[in-house]
PDB file of N, CA and C in Angstrom:
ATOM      1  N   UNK A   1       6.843   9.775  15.371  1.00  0.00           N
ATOM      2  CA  UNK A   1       6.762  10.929  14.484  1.00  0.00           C
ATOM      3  C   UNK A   1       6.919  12.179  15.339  1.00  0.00           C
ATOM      4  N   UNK A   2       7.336  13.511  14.991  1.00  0.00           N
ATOM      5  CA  UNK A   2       7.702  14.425  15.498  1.00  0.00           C
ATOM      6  C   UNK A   2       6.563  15.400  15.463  1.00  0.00           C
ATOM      7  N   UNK A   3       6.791  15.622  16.660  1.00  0.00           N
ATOM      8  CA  UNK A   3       5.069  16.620  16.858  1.00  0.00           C
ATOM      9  C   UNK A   3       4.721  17.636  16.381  1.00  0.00           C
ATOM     10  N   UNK A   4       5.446  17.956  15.362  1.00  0.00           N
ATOM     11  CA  UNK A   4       4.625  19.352  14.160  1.00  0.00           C
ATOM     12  C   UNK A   4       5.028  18.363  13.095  1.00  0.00           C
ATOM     13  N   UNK A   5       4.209  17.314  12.856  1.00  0.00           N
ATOM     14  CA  UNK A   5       4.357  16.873  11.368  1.00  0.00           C
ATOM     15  C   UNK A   5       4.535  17.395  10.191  1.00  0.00           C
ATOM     16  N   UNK A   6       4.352  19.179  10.713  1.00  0.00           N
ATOM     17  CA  UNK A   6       4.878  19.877   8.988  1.00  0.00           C
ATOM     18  C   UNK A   6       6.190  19.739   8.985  1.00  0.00           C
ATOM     19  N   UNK A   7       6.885  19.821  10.072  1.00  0.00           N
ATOM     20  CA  UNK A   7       8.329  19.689   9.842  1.00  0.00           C
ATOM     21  C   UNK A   7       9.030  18.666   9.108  1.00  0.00           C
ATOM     22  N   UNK A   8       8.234  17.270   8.733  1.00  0.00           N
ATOM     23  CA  UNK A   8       8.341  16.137   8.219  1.00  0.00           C
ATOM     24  C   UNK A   8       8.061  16.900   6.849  1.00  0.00           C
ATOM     25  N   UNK A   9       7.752  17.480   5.883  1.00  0.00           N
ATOM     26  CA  UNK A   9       7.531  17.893   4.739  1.00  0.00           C
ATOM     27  C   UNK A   9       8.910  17.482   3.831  1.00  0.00           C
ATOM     28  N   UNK A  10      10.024  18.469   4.219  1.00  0.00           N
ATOM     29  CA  UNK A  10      11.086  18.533   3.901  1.00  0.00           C
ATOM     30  C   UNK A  10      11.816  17.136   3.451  1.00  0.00           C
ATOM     31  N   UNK A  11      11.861  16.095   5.089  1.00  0.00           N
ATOM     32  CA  UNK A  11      12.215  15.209   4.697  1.00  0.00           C
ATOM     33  C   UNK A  11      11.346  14.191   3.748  1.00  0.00           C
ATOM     34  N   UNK A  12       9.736  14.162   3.962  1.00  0.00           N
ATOM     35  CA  UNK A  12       9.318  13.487   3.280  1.00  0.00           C
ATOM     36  C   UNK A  12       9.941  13.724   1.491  1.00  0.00           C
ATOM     37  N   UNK A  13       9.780  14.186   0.574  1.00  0.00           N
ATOM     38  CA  UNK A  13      10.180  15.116  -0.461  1.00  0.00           C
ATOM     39  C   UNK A  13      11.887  14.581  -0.812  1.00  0.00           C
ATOM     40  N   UNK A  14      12.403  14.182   0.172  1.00  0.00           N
ATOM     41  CA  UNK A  14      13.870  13.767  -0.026  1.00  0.00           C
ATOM     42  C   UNK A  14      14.118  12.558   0.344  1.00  0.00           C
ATOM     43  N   UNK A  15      12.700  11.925   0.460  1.00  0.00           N
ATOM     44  CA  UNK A  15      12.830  10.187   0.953  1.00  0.00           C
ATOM     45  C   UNK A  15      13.904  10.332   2.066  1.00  0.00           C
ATOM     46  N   UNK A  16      13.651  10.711   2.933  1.00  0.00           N
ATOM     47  CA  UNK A  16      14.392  10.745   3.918  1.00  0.00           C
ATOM     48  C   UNK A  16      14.009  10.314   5.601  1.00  0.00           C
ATOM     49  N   UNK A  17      12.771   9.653   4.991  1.00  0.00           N
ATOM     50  CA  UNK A  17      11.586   9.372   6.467  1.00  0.00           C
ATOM     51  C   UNK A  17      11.727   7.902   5.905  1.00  0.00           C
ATOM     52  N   UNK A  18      11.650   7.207   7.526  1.00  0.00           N
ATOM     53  CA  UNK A  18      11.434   6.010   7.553  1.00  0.00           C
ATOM     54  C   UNK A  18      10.246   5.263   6.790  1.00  0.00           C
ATOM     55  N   UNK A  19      10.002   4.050   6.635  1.00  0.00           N
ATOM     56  CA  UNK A  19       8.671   3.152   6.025  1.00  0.00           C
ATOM     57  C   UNK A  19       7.243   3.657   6.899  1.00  0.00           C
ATOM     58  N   UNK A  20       7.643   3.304   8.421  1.00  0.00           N
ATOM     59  CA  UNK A  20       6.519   3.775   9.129  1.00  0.00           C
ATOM     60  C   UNK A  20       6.258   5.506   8.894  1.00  0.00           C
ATOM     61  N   UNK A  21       7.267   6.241   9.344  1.00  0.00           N
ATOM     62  CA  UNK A  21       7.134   7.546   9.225  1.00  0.00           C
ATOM     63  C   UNK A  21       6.693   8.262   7.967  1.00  0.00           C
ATOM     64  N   UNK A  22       6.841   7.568   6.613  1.00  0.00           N
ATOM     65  CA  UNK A  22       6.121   8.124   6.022  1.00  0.00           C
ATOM     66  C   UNK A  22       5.203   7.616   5.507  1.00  0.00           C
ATOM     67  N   UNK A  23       4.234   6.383   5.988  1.00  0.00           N
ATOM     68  CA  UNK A  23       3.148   6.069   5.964  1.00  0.00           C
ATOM     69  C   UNK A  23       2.295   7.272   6.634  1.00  0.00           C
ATOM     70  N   UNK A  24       2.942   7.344   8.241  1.00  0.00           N
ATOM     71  CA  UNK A  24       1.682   8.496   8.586  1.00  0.00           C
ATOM     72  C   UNK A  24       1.721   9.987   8.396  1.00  0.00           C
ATOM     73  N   UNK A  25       2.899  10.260   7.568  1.00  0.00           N
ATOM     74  CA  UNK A  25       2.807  11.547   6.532  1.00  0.00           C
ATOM     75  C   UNK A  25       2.612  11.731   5.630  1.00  0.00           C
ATOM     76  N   UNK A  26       1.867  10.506   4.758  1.00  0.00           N
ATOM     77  CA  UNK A  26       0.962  10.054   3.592  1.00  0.00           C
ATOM     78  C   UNK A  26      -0.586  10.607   4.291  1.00  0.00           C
ATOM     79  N   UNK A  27      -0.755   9.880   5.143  1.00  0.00           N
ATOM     80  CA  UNK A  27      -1.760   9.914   5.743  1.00  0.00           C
ATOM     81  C   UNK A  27      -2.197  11.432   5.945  1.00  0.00           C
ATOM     82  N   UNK A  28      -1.251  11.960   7.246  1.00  0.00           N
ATOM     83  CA  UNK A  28      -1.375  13.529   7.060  1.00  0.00           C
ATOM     84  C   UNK A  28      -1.557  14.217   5.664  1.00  0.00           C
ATOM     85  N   UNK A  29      -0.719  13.948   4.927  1.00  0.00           N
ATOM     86  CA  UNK A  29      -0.812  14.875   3.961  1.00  0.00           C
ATOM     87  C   UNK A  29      -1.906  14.967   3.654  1.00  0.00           C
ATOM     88  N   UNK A  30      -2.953  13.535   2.865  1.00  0.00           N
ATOM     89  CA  UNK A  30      -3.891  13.300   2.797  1.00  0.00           C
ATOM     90  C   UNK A  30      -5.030  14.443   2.798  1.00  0.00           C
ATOM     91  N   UNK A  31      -4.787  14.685   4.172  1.00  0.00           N
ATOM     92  CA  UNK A  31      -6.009  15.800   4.909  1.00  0.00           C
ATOM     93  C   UNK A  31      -5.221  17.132   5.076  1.00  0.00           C
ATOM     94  N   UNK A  32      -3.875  17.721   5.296  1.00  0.00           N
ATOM     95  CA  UNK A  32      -3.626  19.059   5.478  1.00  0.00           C
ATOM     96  C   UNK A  32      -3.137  19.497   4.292  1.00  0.00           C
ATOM     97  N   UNK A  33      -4.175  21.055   4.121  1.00  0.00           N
ATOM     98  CA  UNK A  33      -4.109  21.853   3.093  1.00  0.00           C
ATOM     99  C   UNK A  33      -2.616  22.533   3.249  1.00  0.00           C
ATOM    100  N   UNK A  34      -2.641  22.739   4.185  1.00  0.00           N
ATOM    101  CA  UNK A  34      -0.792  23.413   4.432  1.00  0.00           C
ATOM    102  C   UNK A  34      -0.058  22.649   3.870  1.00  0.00           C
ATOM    103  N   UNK A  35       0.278  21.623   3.860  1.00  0.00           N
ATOM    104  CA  UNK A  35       1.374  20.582   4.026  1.00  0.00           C
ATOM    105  C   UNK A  35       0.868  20.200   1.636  1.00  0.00           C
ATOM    106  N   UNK A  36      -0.019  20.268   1.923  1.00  0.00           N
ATOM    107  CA  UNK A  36      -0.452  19.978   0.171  1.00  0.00           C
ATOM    108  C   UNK A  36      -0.487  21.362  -0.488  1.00  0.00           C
ATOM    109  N   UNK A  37       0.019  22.526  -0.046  1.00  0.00           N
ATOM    110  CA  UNK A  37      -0.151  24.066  -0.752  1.00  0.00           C
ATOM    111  C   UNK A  37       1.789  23.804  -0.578  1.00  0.00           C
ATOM    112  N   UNK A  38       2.082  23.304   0.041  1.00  0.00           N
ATOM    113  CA  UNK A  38       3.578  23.706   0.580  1.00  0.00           C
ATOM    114  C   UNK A  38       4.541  22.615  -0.669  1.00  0.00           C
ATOM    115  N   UNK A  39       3.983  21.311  -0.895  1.00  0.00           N
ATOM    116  CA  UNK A  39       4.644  20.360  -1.491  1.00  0.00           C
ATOM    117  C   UNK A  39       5.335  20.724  -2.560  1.00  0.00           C
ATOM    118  N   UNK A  40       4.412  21.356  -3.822  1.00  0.00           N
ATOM    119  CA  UNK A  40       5.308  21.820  -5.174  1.00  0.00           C
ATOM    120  C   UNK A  40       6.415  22.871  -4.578  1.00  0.00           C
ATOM    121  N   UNK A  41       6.180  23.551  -4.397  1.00  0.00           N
ATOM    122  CA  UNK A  41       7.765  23.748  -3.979  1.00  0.00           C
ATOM    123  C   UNK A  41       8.726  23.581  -3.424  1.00  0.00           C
ATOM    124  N   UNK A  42       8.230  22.589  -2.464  1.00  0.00           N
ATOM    125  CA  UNK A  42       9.204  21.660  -1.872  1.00  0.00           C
ATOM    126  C   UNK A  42      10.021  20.896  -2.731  1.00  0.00           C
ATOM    127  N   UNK A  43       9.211  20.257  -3.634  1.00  0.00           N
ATOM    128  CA  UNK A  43       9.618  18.968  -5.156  1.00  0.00           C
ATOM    129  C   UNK A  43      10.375  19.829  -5.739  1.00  0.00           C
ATOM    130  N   UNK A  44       9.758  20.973  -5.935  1.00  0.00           N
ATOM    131  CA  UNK A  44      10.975  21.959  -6.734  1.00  0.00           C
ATOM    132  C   UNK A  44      12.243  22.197  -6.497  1.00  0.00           C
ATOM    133  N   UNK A  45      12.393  22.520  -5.347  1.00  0.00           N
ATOM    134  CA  UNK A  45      13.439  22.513  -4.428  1.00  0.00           C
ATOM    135  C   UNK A  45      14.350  21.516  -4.041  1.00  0.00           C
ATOM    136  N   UNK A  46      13.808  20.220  -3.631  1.00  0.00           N
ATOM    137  CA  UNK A  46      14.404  18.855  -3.733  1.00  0.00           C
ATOM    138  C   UNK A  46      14.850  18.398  -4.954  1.00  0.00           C
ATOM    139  N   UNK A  47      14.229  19.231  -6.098  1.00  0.00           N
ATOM    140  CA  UNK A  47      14.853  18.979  -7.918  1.00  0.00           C
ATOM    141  C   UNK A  47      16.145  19.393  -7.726  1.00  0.00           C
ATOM    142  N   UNK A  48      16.222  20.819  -7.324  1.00  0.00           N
ATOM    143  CA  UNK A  48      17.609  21.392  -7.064  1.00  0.00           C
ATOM    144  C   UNK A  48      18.160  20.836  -6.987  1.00  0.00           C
ATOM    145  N   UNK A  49      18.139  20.311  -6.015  1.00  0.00           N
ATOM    146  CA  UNK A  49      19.030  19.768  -4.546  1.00  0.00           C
ATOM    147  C   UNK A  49      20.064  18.501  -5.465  1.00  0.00           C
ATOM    148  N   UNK A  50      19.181  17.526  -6.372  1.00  0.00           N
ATOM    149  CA  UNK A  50      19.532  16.137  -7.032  1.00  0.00           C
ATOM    150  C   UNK A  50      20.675  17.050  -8.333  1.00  0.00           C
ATOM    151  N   UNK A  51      20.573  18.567  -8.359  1.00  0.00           N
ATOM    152  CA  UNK A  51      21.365  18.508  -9.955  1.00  0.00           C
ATOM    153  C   UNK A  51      22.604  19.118  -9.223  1.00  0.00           C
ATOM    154  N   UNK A  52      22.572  19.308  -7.924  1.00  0.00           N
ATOM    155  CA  UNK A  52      23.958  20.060  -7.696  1.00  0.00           C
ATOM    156  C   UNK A  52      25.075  19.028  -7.231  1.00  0.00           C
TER     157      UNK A  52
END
């Protein structure tokens, strides 16, 4: 995993992280308020992304 796990946000959100890798950004998320204040608009954004 890459050592600012917020940077994993993005891809998590676009299924774009491996089985392992986003087990332990489940995990993270879990516990960081950043990374769980940041998500809805991430999803929002990744909505975009699927209609263009």
């Amino acid at each position: 995993m890459t050592a600012d796990k917020h940077a994993l946000l993005g891809p998590f959100v676009v299924n774009a992280l491996g089985p392992i890798e986003r087990i332990r950004f489940e995990a993270h998320l879990e516990t960081c308020a950043l990374c769980q204040s940041e998500l809805p608009a991430m999803r929002e954004s990744g909505g975009r992304l699927d209609d263009l």
